[in-house]
C-alpha atoms as a PDB file:
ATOM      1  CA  UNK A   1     -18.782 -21.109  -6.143  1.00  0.00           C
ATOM      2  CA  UNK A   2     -19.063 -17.570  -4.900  1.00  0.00           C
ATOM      3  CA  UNK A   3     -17.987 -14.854  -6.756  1.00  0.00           C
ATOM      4  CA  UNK A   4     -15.243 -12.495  -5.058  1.00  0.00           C
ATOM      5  CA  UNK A   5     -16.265  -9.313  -4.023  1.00  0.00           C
ATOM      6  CA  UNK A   6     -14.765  -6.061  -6.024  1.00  0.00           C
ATOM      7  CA  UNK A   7     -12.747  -4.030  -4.316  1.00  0.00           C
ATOM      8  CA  UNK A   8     -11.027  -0.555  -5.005  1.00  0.00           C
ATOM      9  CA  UNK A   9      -8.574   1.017  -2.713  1.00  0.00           C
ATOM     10  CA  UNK A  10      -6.514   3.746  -3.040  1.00  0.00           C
ATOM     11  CA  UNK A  11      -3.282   4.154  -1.013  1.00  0.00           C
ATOM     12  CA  UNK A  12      -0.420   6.855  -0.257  1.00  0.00           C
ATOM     13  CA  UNK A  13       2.206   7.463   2.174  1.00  0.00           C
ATOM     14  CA  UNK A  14       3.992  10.784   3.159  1.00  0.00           C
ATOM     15  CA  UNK A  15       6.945  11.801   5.706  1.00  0.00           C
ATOM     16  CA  UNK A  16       7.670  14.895   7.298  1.00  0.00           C
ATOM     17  CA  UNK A  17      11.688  14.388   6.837  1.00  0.00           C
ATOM     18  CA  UNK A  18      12.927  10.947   5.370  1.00  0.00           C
ATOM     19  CA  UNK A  19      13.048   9.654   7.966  1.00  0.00           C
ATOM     20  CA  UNK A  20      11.318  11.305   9.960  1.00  0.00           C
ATOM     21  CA  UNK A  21       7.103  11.354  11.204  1.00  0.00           C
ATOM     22  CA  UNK A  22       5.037   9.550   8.393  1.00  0.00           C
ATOM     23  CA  UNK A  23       1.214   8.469   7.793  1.00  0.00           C
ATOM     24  CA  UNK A  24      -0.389   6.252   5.645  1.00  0.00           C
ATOM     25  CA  UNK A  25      -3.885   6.118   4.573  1.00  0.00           C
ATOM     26  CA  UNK A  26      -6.187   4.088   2.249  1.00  0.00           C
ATOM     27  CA  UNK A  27      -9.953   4.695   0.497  1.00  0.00           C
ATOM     28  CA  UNK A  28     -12.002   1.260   0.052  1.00  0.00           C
ATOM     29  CA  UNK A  29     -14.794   1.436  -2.417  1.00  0.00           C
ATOM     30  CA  UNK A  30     -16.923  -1.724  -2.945  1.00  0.00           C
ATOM     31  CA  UNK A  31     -20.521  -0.986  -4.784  1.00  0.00           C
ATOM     32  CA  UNK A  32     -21.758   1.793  -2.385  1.00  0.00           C
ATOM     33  CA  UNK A  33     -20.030   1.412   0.458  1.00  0.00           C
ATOM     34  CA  UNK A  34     -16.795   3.350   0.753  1.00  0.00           C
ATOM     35  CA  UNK A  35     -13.918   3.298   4.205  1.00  0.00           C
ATOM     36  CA  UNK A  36     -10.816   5.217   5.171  1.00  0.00           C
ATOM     37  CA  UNK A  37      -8.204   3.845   6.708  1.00  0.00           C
ATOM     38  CA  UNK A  38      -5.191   5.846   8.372  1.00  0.00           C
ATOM     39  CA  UNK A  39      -2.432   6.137  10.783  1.00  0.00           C
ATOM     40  CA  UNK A  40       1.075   6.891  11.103  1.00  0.00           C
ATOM     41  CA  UNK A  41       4.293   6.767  12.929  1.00  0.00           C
ATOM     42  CA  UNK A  42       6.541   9.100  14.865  1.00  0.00           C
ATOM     43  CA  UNK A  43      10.177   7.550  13.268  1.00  0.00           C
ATOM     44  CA  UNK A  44       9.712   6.443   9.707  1.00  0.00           C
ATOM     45  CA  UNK A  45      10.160   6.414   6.128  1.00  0.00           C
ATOM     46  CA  UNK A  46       8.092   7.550   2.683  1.00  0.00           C
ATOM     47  CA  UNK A  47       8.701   3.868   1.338  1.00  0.00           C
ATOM     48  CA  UNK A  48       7.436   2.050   4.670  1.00  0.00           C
ATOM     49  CA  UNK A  49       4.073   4.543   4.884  1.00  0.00           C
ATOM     50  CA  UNK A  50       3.286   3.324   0.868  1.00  0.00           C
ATOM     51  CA  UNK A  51       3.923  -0.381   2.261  1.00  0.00           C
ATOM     52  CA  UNK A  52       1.699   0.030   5.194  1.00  0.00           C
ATOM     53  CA  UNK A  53      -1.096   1.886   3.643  1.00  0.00           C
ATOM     54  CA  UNK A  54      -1.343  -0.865   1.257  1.00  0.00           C
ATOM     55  CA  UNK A  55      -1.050  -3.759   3.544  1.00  0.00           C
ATOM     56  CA  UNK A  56      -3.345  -2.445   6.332  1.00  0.00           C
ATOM     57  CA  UNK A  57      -5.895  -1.884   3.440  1.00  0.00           C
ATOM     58  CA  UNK A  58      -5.575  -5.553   2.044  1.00  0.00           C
ATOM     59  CA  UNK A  59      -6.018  -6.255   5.534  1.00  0.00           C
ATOM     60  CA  UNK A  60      -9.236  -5.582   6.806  1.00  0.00           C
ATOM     61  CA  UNK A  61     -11.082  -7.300   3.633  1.00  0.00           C
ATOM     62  CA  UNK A  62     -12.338 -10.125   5.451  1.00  0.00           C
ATOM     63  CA  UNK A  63     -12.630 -12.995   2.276  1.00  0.00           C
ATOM     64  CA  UNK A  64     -10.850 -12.997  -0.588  1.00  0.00           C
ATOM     65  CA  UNK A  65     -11.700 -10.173  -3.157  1.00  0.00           C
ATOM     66  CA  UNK A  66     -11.487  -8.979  -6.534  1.00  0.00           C
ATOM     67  CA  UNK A  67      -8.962  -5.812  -5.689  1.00  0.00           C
ATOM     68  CA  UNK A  68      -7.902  -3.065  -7.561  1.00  0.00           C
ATOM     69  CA  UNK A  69      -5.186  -1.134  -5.836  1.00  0.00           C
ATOM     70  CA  UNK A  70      -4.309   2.222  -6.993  1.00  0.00           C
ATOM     71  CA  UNK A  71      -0.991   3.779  -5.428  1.00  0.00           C
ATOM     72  CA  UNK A  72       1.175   6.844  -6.868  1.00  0.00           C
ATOM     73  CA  UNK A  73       4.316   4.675  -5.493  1.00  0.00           C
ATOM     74  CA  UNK A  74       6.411   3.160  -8.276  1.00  0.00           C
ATOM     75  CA  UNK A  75       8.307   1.305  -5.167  1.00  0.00           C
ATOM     76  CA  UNK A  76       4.856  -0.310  -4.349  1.00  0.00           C
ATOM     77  CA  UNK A  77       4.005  -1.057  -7.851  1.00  0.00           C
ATOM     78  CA  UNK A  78       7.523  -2.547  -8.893  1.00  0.00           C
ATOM     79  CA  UNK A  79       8.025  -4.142  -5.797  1.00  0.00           C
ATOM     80  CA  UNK A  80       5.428  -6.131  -6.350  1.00  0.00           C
ATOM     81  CA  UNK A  81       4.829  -6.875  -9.576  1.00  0.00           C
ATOM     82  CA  UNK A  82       8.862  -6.830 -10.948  1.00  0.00           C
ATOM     83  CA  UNK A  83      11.187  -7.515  -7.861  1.00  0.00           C
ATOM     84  CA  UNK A  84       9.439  -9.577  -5.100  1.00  0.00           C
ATOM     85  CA  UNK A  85       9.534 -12.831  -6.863  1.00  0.00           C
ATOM     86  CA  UNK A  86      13.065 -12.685  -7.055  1.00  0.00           C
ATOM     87  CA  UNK A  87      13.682 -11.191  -3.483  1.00  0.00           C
ATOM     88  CA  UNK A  88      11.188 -14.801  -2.340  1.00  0.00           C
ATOM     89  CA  UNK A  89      13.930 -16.272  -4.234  1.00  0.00           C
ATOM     90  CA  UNK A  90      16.272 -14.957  -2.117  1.00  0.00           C
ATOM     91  CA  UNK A  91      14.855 -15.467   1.055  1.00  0.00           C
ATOM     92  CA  UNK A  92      13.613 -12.062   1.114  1.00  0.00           C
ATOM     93  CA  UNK A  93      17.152 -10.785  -0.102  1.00  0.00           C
ATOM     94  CA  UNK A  94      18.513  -8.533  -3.114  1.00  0.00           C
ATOM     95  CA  UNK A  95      21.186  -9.434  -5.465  1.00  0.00           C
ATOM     96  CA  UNK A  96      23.107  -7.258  -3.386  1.00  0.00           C
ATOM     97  CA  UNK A  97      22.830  -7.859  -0.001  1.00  0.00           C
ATOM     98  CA  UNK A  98      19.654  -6.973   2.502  1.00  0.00           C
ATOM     99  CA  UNK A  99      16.171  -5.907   1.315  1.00  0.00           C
ATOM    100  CA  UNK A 100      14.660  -2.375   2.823  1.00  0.00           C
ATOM    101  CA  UNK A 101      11.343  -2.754   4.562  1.00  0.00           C
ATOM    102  CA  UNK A 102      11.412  -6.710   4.580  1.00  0.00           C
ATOM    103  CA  UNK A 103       8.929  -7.146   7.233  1.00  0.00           C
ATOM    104  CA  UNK A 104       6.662  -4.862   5.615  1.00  0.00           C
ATOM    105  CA  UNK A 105       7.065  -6.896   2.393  1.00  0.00           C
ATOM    106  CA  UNK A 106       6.848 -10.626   3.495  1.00  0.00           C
ATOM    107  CA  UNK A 107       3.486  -9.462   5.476  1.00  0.00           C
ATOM    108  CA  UNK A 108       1.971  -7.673   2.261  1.00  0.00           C
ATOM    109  CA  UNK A 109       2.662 -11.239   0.456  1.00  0.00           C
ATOM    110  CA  UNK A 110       1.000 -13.072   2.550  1.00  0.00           C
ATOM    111  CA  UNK A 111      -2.157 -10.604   2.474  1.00  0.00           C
ATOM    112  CA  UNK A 112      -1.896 -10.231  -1.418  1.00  0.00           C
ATOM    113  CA  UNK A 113      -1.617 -14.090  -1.518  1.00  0.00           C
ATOM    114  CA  UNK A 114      -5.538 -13.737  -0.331  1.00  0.00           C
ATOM    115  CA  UNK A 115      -6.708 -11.953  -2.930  1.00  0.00           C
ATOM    116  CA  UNK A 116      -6.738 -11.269  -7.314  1.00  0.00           C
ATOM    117  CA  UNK A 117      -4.875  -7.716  -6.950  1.00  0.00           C
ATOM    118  CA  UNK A 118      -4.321  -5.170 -10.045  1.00  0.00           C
ATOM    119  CA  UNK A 119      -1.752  -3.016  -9.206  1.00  0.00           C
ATOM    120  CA  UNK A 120      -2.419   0.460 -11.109  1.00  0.00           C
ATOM    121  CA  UNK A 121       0.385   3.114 -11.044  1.00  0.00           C
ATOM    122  CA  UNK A 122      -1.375   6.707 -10.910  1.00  0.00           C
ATOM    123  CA  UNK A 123       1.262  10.276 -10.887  1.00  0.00           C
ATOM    124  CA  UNK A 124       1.232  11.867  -7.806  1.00  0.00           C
ATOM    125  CA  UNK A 125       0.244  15.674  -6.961  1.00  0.00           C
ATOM    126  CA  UNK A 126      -1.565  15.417 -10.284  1.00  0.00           C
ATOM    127  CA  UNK A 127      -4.936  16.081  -9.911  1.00  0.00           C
ATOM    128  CA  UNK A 128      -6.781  12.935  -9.624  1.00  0.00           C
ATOM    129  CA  UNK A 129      -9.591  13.060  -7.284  1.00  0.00           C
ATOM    130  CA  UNK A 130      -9.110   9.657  -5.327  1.00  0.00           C
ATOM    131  CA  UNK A 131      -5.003  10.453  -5.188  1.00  0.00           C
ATOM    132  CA  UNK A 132      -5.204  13.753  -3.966  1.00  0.00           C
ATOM    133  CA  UNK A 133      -7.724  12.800  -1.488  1.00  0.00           C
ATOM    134  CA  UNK A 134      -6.547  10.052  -0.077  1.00  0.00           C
ATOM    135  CA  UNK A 135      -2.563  12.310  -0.083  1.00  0.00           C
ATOM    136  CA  UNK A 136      -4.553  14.405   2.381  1.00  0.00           C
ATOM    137  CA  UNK A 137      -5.695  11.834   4.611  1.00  0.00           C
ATOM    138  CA  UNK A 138      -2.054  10.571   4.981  1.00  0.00           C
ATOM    139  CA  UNK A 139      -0.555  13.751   5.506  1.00  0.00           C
ATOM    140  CA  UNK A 140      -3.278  14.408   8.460  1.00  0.00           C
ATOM    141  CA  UNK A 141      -2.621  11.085  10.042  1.00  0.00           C
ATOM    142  CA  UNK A 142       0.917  11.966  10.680  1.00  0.00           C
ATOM    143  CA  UNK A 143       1.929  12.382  14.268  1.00  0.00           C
ATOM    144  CA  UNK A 144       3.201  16.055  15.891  1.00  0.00           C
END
């Protein structure tokens, strides 16, 4: 049997106004090869960017892969590894009622369900190279 491919992709979000215009954007780095991703939305939120730049990045792998996924989103990050069994539990529900973004979060299942993902938490605006860059790229993809 083959072994998976490595994979590490970094992800942010950003809004003009929440809600308001957003973009997302994602780095891939496997061995020497290295993609962007990007794109946004004219009527959005912060939360649904982080979803989407993660999801469109898990994406485009095309077999299953060893991933680590960097994102400075603790809503990413918890919602996957704390809450989202429960909210499956639920039918895609909270305790208390409906669940924000539940498209975005039954789709990114279904793509994580593809690969081995490490979910690392890194702080924002605080000078790590890969964060900052890929900030930038999401902040350009958002529409005028």
């Amino acid at each position: 049997m083959a072994i998976a491919p490595k994979v590490t992709i970094y992800t942010d979000g950003a809004c003009q106004g929440n809600p308001g215009p957003g973009g997302w954007a994602a780095i891939l780095r496997s061995g020497k090869h290295e993609r962007e991703l990007s794109g946004g939305e004219r009527d959005t939120t912060n939360n649904r960017m982080e979803l989407r730049a993660a999801l469109e990045a898990l994406r485009v792998l095309n077999e299953p892969c060893q991933v680590i996924l960097y994102t400075d989103s603790e809503y990413l990050k918890r919602g996957v590894t704390e809450w989202m069994p429960s909210w499956k539990r639920r039918n895609w529900r909270r305790k208390s009622g409906q669940l924000a973004n539940a498209d975005l979060w039954m789709k990114l299942d279904e793509e994580i369900s593809r690969h081995e993902v490490i979910w690392r938490w890194v702080k924002g605006h605080a000078g790590h190279p890969m964060n900052e860059r890929v900030d930038k790229l999401a902040k350009k993809a958002i529409p005028n």
